[in-house]
PDB file of N, CA and C in Angstrom:
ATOM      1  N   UNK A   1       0.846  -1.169   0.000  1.00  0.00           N
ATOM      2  CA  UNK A   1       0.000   0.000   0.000  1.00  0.00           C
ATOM      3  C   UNK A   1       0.897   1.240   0.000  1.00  0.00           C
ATOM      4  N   UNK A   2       0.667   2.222  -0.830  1.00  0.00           N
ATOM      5  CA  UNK A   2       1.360   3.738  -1.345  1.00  0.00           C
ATOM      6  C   UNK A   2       1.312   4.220   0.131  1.00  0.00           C
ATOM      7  N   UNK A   3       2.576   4.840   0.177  1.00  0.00           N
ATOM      8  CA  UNK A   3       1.907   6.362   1.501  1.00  0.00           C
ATOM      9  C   UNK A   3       0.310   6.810   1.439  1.00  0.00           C
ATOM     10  N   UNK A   4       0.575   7.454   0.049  1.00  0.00           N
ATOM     11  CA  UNK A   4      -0.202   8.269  -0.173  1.00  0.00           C
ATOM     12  C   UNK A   4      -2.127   7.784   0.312  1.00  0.00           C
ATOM     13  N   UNK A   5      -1.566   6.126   0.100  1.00  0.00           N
ATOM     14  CA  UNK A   5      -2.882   5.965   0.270  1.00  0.00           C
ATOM     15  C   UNK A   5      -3.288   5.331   1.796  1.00  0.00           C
ATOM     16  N   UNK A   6      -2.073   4.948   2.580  1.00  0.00           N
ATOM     17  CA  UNK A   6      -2.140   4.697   3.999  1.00  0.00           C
ATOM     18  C   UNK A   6      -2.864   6.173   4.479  1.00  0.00           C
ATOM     19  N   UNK A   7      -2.415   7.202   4.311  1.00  0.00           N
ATOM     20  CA  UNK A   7      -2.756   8.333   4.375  1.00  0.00           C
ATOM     21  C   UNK A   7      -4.762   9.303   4.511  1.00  0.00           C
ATOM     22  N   UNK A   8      -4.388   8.446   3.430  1.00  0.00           N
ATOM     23  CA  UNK A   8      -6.120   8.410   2.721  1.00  0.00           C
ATOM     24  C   UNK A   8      -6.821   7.978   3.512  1.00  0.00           C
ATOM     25  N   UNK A   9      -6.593   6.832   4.224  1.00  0.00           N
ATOM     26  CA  UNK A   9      -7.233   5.563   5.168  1.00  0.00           C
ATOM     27  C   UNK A   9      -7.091   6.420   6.501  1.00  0.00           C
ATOM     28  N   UNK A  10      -5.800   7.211   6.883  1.00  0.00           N
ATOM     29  CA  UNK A  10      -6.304   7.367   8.082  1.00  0.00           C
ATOM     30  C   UNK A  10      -7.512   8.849   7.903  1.00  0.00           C
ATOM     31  N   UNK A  11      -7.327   9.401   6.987  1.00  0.00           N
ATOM     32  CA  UNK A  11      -8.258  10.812   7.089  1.00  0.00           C
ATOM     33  C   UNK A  11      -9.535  10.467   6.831  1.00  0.00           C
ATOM     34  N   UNK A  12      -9.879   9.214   6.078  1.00  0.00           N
ATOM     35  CA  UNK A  12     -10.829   8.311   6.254  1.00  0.00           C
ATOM     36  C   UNK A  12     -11.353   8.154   7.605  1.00  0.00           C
ATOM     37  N   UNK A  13     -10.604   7.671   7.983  1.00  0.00           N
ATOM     38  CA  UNK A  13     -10.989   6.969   9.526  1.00  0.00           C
ATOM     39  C   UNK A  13     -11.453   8.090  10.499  1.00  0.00           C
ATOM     40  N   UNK A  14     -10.531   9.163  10.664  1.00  0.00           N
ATOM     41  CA  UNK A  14     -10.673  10.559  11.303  1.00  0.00           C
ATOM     42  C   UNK A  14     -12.183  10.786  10.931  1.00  0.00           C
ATOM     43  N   UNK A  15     -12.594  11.000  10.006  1.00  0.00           N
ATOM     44  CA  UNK A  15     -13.855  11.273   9.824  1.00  0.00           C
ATOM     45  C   UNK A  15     -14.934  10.747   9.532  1.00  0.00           C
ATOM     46  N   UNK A  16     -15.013   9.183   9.769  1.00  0.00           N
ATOM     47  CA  UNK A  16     -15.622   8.177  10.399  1.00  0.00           C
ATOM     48  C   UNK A  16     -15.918   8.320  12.075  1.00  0.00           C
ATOM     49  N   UNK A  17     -14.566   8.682  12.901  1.00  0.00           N
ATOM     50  CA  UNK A  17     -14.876   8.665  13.991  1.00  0.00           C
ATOM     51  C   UNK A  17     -15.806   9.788  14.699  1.00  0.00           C
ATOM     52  N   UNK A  18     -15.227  10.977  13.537  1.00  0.00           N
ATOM     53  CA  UNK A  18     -15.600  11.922  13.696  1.00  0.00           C
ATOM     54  C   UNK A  18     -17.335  11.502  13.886  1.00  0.00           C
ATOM     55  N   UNK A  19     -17.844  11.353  12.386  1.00  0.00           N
ATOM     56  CA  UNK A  19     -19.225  10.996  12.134  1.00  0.00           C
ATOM     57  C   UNK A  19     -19.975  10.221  13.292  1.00  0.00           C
ATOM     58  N   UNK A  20     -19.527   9.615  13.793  1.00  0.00           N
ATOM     59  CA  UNK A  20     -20.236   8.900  15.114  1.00  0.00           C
ATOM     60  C   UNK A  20     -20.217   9.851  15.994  1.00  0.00           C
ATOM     61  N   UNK A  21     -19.391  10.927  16.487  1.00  0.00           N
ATOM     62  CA  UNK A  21     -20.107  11.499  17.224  1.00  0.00           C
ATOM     63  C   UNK A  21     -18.895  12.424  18.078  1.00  0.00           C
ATOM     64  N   UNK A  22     -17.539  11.856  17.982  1.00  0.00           N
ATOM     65  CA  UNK A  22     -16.231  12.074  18.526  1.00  0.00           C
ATOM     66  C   UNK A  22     -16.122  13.615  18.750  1.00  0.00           C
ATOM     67  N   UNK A  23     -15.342  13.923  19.357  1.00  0.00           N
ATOM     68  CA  UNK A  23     -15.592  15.295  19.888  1.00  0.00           C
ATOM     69  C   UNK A  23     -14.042  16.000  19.542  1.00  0.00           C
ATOM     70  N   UNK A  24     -13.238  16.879  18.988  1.00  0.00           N
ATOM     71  CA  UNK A  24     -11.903  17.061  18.895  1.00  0.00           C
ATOM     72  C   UNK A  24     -11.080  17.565  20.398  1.00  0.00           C
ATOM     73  N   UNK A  25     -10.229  16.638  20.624  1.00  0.00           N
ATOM     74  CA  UNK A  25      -9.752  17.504  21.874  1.00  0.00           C
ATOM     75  C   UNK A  25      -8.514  17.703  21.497  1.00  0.00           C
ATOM     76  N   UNK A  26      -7.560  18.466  22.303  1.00  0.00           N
ATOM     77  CA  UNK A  26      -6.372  18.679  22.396  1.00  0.00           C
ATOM     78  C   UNK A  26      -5.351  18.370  23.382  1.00  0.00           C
ATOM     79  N   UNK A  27      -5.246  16.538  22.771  1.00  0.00           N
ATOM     80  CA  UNK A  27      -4.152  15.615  23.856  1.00  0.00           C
ATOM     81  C   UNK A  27      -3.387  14.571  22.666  1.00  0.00           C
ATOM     82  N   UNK A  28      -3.093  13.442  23.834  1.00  0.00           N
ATOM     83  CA  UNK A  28      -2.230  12.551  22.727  1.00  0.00           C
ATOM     84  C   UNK A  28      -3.396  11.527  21.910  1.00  0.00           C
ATOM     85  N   UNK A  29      -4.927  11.592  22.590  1.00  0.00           N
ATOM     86  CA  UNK A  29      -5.427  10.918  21.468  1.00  0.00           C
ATOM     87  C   UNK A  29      -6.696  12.211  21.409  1.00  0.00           C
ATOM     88  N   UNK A  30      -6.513  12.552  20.061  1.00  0.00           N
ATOM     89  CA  UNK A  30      -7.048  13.597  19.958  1.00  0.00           C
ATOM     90  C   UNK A  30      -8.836  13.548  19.432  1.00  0.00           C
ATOM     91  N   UNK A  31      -9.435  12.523  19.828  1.00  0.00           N
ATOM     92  CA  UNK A  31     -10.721  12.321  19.750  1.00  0.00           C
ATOM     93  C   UNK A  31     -11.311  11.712  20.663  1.00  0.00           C
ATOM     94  N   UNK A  32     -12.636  12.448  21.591  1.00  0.00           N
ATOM     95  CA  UNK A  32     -13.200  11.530  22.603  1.00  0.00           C
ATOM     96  C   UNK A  32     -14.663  11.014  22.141  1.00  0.00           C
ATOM     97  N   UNK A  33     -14.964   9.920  22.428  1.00  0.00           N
ATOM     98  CA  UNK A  33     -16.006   8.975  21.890  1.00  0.00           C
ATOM     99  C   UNK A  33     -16.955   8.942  22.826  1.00  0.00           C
ATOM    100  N   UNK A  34     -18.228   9.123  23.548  1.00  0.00           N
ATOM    101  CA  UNK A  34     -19.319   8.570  24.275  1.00  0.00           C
ATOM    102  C   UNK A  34     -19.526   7.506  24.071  1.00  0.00           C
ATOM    103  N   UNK A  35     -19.409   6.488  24.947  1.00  0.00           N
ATOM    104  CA  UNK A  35     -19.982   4.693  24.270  1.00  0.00           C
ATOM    105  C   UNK A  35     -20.833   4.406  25.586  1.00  0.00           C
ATOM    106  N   UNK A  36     -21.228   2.914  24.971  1.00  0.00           N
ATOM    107  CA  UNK A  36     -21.684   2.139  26.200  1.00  0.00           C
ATOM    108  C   UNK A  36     -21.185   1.424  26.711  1.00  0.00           C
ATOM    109  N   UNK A  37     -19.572   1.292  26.220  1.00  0.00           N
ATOM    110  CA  UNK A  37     -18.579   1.256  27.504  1.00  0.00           C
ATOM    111  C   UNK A  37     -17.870   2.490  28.368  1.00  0.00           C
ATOM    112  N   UNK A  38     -18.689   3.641  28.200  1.00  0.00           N
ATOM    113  CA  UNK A  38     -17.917   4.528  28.737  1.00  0.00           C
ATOM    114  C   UNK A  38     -17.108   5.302  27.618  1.00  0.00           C
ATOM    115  N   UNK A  39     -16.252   6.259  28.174  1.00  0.00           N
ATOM    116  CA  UNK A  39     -15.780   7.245  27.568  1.00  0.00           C
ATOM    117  C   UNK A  39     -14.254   6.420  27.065  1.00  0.00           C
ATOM    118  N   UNK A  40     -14.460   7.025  25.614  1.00  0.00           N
ATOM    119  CA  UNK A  40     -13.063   6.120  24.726  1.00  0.00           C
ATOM    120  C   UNK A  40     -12.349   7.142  24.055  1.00  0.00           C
ATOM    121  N   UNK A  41     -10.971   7.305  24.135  1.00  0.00           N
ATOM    122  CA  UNK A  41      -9.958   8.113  23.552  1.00  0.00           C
ATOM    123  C   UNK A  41      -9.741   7.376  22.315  1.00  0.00           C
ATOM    124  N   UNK A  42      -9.703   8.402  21.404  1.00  0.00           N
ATOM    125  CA  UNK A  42      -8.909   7.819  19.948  1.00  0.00           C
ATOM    126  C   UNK A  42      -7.609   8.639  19.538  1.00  0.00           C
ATOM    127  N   UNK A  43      -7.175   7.296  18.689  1.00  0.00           N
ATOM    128  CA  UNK A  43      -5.877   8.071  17.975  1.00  0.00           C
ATOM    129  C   UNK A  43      -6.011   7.416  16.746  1.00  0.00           C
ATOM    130  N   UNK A  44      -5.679   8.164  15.458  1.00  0.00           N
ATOM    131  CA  UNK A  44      -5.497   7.136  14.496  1.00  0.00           C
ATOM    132  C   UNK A  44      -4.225   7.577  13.587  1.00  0.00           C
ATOM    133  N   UNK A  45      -3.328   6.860  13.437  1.00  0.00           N
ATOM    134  CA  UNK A  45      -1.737   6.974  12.497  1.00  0.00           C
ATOM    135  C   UNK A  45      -1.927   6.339  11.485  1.00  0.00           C
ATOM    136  N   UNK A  46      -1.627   6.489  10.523  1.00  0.00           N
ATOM    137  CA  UNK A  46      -1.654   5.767   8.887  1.00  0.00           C
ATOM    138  C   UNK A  46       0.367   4.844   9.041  1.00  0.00           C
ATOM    139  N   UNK A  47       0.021   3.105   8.870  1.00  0.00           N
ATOM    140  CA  UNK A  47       1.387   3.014   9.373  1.00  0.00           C
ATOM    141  C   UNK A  47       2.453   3.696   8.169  1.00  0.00           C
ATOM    142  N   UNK A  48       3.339   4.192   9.312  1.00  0.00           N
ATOM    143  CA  UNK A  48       4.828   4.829   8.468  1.00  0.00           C
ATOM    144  C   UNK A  48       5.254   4.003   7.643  1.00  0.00           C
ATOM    145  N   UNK A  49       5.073   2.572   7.817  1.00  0.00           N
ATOM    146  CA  UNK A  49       6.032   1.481   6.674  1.00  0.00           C
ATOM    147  C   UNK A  49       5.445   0.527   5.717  1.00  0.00           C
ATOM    148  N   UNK A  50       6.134   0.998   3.940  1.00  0.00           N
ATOM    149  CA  UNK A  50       5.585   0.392   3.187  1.00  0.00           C
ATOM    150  C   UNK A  50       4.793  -1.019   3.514  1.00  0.00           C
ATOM    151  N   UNK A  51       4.199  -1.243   2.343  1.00  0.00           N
ATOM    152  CA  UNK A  51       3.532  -3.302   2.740  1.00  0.00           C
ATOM    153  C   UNK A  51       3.598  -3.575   4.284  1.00  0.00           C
ATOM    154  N   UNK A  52       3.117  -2.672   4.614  1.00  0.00           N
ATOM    155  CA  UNK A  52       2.336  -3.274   6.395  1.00  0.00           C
ATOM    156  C   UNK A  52       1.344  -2.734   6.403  1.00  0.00           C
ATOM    157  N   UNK A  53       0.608  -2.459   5.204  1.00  0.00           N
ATOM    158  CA  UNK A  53      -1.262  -2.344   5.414  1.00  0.00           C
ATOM    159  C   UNK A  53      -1.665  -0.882   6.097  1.00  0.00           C
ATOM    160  N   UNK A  54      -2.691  -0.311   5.868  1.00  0.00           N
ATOM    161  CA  UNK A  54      -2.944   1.127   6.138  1.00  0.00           C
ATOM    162  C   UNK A  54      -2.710   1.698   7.548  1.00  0.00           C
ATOM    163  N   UNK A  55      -2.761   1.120   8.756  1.00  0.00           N
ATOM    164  CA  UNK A  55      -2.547   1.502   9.990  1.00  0.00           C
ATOM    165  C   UNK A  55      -3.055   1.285  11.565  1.00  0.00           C
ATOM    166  N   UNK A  56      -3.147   1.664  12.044  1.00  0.00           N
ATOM    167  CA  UNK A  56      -3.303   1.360  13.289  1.00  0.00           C
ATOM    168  C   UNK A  56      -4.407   2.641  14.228  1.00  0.00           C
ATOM    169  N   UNK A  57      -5.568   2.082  14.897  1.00  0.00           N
ATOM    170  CA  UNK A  57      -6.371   2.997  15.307  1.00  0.00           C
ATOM    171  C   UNK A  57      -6.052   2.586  17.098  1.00  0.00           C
ATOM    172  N   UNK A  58      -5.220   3.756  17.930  1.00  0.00           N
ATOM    173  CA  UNK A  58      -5.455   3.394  19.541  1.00  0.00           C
ATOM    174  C   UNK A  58      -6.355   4.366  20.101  1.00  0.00           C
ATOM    175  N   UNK A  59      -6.999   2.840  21.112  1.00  0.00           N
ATOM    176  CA  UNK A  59      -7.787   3.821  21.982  1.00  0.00           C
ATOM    177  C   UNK A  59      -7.419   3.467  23.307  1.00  0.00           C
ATOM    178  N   UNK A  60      -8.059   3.980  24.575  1.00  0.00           N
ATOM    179  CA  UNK A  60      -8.329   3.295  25.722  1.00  0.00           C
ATOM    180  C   UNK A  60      -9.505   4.191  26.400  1.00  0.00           C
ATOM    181  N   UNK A  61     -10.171   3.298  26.990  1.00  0.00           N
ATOM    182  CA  UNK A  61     -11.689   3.567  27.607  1.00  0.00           C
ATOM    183  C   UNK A  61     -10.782   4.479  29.143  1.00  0.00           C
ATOM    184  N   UNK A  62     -11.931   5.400  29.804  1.00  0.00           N
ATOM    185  CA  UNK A  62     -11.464   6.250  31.084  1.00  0.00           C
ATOM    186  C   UNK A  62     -11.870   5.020  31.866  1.00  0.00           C
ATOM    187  N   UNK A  63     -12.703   4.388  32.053  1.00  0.00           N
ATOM    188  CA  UNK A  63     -13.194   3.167  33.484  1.00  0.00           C
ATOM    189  C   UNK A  63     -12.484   1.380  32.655  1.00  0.00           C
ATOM    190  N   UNK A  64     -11.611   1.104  32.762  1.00  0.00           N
ATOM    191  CA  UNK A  64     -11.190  -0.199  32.353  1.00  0.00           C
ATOM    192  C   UNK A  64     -12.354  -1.080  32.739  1.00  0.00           C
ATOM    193  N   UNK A  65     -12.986  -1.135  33.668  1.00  0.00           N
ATOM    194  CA  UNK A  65     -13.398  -2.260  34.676  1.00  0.00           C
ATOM    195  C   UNK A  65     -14.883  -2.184  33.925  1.00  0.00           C
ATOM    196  N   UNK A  66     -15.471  -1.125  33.745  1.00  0.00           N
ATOM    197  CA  UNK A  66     -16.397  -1.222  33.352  1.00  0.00           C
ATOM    198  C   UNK A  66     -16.774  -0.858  31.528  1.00  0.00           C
ATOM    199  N   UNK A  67     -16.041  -0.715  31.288  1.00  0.00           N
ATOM    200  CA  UNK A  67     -15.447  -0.833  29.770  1.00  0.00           C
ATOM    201  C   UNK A  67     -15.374  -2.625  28.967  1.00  0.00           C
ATOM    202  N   UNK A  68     -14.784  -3.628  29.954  1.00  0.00           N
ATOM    203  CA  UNK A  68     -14.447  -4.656  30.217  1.00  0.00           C
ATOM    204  C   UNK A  68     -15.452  -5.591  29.887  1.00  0.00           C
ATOM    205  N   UNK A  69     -16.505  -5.216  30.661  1.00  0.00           N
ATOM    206  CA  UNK A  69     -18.051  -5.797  30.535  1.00  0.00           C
ATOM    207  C   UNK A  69     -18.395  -5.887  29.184  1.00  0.00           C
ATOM    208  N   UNK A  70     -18.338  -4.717  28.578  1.00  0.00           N
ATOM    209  CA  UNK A  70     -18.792  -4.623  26.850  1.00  0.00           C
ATOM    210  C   UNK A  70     -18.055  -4.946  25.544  1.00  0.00           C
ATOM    211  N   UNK A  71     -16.430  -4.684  25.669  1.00  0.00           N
ATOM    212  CA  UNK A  71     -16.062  -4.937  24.844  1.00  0.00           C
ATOM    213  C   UNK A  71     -14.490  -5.706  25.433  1.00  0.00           C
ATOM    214  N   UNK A  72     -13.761  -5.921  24.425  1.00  0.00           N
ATOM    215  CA  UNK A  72     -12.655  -7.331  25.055  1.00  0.00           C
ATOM    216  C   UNK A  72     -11.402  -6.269  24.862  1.00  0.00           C
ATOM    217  N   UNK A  73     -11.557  -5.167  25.765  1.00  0.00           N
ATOM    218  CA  UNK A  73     -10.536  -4.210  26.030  1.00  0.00           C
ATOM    219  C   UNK A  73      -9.439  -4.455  27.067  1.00  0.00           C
ATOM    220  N   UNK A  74      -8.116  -4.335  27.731  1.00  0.00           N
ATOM    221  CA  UNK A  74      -7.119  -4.562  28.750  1.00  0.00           C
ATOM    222  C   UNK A  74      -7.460  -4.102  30.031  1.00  0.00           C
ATOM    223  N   UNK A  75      -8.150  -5.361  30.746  1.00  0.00           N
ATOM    224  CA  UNK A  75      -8.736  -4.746  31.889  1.00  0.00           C
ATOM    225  C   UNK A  75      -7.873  -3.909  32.915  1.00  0.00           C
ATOM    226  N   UNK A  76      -6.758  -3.580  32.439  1.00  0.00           N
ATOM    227  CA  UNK A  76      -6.218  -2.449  33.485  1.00  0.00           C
ATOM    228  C   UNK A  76      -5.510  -1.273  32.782  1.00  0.00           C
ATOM    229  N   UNK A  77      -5.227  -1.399  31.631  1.00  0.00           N
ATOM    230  CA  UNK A  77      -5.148   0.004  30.877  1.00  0.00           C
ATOM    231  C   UNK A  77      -6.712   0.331  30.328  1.00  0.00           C
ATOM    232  N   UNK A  78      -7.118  -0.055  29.959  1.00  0.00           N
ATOM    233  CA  UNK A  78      -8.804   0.113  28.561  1.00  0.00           C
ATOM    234  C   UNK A  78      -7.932  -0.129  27.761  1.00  0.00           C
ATOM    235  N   UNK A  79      -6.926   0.129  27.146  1.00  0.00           N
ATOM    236  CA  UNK A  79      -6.445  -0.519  25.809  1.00  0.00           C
ATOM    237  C   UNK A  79      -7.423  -1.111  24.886  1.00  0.00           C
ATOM    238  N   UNK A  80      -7.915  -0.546  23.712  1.00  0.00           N
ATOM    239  CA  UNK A  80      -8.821  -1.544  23.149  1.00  0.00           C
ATOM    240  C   UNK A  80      -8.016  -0.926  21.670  1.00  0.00           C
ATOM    241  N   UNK A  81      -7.352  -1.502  20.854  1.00  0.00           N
ATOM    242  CA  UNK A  81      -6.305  -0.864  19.878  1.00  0.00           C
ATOM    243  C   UNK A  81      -6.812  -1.800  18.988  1.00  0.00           C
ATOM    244  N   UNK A  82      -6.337  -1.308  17.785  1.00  0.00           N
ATOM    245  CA  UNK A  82      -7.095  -2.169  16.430  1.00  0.00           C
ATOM    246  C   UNK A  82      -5.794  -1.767  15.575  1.00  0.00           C
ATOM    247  N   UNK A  83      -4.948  -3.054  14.921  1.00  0.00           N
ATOM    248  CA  UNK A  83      -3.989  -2.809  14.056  1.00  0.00           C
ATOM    249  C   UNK A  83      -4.399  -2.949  12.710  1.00  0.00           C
ATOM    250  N   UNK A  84      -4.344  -2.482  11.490  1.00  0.00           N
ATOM    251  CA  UNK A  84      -4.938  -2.880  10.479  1.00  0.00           C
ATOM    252  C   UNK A  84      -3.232  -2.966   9.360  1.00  0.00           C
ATOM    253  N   UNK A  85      -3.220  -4.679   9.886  1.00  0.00           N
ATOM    254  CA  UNK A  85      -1.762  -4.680   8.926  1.00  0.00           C
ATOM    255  C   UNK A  85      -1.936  -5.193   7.508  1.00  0.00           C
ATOM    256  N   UNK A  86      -0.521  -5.871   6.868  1.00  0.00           N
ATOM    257  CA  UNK A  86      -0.816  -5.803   5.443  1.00  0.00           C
ATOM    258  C   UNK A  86      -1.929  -6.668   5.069  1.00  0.00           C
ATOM    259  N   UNK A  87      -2.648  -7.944   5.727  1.00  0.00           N
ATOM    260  CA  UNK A  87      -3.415  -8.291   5.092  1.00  0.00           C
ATOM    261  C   UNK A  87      -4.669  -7.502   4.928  1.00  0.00           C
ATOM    262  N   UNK A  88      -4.953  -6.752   5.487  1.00  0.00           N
ATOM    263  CA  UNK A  88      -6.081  -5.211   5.161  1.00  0.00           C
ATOM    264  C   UNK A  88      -5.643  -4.385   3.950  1.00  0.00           C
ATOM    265  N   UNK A  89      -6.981  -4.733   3.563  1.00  0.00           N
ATOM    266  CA  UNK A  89      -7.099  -3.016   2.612  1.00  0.00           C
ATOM    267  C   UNK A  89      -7.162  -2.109   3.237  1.00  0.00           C
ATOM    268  N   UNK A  90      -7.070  -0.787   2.488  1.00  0.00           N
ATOM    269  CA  UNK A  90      -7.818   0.330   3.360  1.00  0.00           C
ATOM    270  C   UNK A  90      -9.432   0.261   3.270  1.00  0.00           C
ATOM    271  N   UNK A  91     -10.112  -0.277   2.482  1.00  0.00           N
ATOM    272  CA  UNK A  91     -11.901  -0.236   2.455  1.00  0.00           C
ATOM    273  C   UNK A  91     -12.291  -1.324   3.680  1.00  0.00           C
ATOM    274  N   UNK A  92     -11.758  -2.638   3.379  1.00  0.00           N
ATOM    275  CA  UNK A  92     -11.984  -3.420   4.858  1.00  0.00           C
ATOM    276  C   UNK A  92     -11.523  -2.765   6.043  1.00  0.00           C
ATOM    277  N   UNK A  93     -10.360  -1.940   6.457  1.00  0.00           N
ATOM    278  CA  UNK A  93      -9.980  -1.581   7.189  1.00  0.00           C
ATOM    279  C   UNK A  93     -10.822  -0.952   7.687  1.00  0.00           C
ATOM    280  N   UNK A  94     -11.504   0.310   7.246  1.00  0.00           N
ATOM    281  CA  UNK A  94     -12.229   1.277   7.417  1.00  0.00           C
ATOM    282  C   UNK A  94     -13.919   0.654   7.464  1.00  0.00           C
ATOM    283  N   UNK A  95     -14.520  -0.421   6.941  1.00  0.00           N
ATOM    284  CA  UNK A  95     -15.556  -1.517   7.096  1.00  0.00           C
ATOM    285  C   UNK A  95     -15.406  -1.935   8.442  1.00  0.00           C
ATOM    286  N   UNK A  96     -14.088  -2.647   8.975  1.00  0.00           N
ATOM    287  CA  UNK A  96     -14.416  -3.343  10.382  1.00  0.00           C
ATOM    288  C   UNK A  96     -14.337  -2.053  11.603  1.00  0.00           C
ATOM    289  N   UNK A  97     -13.521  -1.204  11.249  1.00  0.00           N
ATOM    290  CA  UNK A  97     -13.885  -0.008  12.305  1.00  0.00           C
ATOM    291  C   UNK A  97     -14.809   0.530  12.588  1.00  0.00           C
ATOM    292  N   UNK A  98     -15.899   0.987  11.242  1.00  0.00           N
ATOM    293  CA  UNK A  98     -16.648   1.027  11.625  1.00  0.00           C
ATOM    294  C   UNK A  98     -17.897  -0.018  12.647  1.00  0.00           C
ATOM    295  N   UNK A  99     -17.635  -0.969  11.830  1.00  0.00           N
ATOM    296  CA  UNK A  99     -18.312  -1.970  12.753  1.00  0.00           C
ATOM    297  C   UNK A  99     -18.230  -1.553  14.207  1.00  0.00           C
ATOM    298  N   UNK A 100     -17.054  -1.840  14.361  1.00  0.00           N
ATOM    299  CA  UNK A 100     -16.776  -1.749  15.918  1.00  0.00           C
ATOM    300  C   UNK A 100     -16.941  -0.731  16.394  1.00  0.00           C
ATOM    301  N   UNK A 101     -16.700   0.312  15.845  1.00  0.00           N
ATOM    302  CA  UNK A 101     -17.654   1.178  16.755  1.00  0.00           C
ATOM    303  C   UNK A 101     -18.878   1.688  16.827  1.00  0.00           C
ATOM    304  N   UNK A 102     -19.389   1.708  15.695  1.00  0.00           N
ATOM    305  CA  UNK A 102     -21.029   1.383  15.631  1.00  0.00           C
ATOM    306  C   UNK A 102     -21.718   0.115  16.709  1.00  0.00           C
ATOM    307  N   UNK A 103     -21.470  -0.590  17.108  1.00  0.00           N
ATOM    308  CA  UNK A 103     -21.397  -1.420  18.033  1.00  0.00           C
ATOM    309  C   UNK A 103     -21.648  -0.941  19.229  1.00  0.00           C
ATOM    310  N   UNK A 104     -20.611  -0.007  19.500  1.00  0.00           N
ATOM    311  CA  UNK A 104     -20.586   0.507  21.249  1.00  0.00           C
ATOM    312  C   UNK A 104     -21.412   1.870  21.299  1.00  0.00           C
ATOM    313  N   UNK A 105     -21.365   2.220  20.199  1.00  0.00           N
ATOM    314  CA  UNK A 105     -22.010   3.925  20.331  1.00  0.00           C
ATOM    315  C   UNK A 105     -23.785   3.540  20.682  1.00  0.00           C
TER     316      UNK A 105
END
């Protein structure tokens, strides 16, 4: 996959997350989510390196414990991270994210 188009995938994604409902803040994950696991930080990077597939979306929920209940997040960070490596396109990529978060919202 081109830069150019890892790229594509994440400004894609940005405004996917956006569209659900994400709010812009100004930290290291610069989108906050309302769910029904609780409140979820996003980040999304388009990966830096050729043929390893469009990128990587991190989050982590503010309540781990009760985050935990709903979705199969790191019950002591929230960690709930989604890698999208080379066997992803960017259209599946951007298909199962949404899923998943259409899911919790």
């Amino acid at each position: 996959m081109r830069q150019r188009d890892r790229n594509k995938w994440a400004k894609r994604a940005n405004a996917l997350i956006e569209s659900l409902g994400a709010k812009p803040v100004d930290e290291h994950y610069p989108w906050r989510l309302e769910t029904k696991a609780g409140m979820l930080s996003l980040r999304v990077e388009a990966n830096p390196l050729r043929n390893h597939g469009p990128g990587t979306v991190f989050t982590r929920f503010d309540n781990p414990p009760d985050a935990k209940a709903v979705v199969d997040c790191n019950p002591h960070s929230g960690k709930w991270n989604h890698h999208y490596l080379a066997q992803w396109t960017g259209p599946q990529a951007l298909a199962d994210l949404k899923l998943l978060l259409e899911n919790i919202v």
